[in-house]
Protein backbone atom coordinates (compact mmCIF):
# COMPACT_ATOMS: atom_id res chain seq x y z
CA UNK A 1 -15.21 -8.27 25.87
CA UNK A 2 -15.31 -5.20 27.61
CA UNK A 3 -18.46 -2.77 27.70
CA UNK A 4 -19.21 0.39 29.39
CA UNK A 5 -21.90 2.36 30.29
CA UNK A 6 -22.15 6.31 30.67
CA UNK A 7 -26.15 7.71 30.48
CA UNK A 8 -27.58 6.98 27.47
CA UNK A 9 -23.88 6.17 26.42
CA UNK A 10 -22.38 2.85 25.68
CA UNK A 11 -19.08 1.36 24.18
CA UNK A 12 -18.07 -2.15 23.64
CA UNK A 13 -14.44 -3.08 22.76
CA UNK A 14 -14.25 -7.11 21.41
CA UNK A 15 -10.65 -8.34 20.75
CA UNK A 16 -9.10 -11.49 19.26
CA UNK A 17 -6.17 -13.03 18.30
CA UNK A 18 -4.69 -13.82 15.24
CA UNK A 19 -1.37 -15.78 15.58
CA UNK A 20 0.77 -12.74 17.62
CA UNK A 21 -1.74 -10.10 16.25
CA UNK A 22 -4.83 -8.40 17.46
CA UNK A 23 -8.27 -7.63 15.94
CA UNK A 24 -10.60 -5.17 17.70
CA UNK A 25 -13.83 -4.25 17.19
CA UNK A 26 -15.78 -1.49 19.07
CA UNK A 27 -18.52 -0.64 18.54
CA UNK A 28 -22.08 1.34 20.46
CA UNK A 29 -24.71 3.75 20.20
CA UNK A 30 -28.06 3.35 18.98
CA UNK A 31 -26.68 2.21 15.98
CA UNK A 32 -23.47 0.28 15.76
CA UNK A 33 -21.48 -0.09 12.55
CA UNK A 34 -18.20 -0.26 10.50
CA UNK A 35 -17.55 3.41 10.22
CA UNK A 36 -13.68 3.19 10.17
CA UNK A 37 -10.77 0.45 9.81
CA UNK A 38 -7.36 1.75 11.84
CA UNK A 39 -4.58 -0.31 11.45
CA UNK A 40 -1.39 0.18 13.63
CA UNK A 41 2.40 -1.34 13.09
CA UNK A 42 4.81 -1.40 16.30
CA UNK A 43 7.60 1.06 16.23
CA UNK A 44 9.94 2.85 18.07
CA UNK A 45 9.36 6.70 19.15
CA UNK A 46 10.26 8.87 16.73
CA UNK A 47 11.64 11.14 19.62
CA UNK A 48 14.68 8.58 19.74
CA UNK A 49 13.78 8.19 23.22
CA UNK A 50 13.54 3.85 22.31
CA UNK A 51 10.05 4.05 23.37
CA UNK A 52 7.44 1.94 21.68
CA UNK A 53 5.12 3.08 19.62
CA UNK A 54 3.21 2.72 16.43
CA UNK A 55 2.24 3.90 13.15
CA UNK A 56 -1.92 3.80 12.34
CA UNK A 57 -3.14 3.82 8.88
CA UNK A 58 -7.11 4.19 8.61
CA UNK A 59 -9.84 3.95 6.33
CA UNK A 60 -13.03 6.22 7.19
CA UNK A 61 -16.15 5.16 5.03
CA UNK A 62 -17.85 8.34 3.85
CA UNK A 63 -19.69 10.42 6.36
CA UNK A 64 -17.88 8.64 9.27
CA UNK A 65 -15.66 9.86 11.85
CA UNK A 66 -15.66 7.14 14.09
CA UNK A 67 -11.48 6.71 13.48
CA UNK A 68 -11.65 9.36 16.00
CA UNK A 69 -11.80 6.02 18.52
CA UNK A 70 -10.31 3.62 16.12
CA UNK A 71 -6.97 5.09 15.49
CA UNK A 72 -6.51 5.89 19.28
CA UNK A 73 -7.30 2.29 20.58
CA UNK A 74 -5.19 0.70 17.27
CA UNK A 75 -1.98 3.04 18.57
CA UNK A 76 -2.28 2.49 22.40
CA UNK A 77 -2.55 -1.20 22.27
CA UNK A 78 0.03 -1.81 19.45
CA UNK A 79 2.53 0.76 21.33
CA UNK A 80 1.62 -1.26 24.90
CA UNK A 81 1.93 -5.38 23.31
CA UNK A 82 4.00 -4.71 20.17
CA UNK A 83 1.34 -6.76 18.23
CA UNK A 84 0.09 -5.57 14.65
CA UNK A 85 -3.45 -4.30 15.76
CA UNK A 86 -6.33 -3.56 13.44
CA UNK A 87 -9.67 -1.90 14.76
CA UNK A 88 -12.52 -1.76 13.33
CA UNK A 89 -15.29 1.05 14.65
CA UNK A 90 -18.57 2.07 14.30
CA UNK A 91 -20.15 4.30 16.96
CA UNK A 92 -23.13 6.44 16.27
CA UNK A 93 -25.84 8.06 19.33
CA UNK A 94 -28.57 10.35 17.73
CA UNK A 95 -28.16 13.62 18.54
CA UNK A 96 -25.08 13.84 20.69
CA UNK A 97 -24.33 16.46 22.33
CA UNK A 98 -20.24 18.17 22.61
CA UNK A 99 -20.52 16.89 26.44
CA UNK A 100 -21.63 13.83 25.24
CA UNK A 101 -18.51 13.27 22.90
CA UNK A 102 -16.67 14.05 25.59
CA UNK A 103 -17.73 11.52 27.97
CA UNK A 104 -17.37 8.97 24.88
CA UNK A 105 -13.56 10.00 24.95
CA UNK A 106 -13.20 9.51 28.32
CA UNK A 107 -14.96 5.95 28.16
CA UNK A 108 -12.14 5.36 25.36
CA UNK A 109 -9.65 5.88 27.61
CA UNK A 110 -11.17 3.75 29.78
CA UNK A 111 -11.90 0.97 26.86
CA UNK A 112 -8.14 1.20 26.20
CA UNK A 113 -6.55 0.05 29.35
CA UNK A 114 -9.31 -2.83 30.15
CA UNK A 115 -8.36 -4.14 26.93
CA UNK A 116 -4.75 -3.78 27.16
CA UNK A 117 -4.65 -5.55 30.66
CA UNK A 118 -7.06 -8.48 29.09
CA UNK A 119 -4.16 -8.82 26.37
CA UNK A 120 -1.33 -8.80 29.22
């Protein structure tokens, strides 16, 4: 589990494995939920370059737009192991603010690379 802490700002990114694949939840805010399901398949750039990466598929339940997060944590840690990945997130704070939604990017970014060296 990895959680993280910005203000009045939190995240928390669970993962566990299924055979060779992963399952994610994150989830945070003042009221966590499922908001979206992203699922991502390895792949090969599409640049030809024979870099990996993936292809995400999501689901957003109405009203959410929490696959914002999902679909970049499903791609970034399918494209780093090569595992079929499936997030599911639900983040909500009342009333946040645009700087707000930025630092909840940045604490992705973060999320992603803790859990991508706990898969390692």
């Amino acid at each position: 589990m990895v959680e993280l802490k910005n203000g009045r700002l939190w995240i928390k990114g669970e993962t566990r494995l299924l055979g060779e694949d992963v399952l994610i939840t994150v989830t945070g805010g003042d009221a966590p939920h499922i908001g979206s399901v992203s699922m991502a398949l390895p792949r090969e750039s599409l640049t030809g370059s024979g870099e990996p990466s993936a292809t995400v598929s999501t689901y957003n339940f109405p009203g959410h737009l929490d696959n914002a997060v999902g679909d970049a944590v499903a791609k970034a840690v399918c494209s780093a192991t090569g595992r079929k990945t499936v997030v599911t997130c639900g983040i909500h704070t009342d009333g946040i603010t645009a700087d707000e939604i930025a630092a909840v990017r940045a604490m992705t970014a973060e999320l992603i690379g803790q859990l991508i060296a706990g898969l390692e």
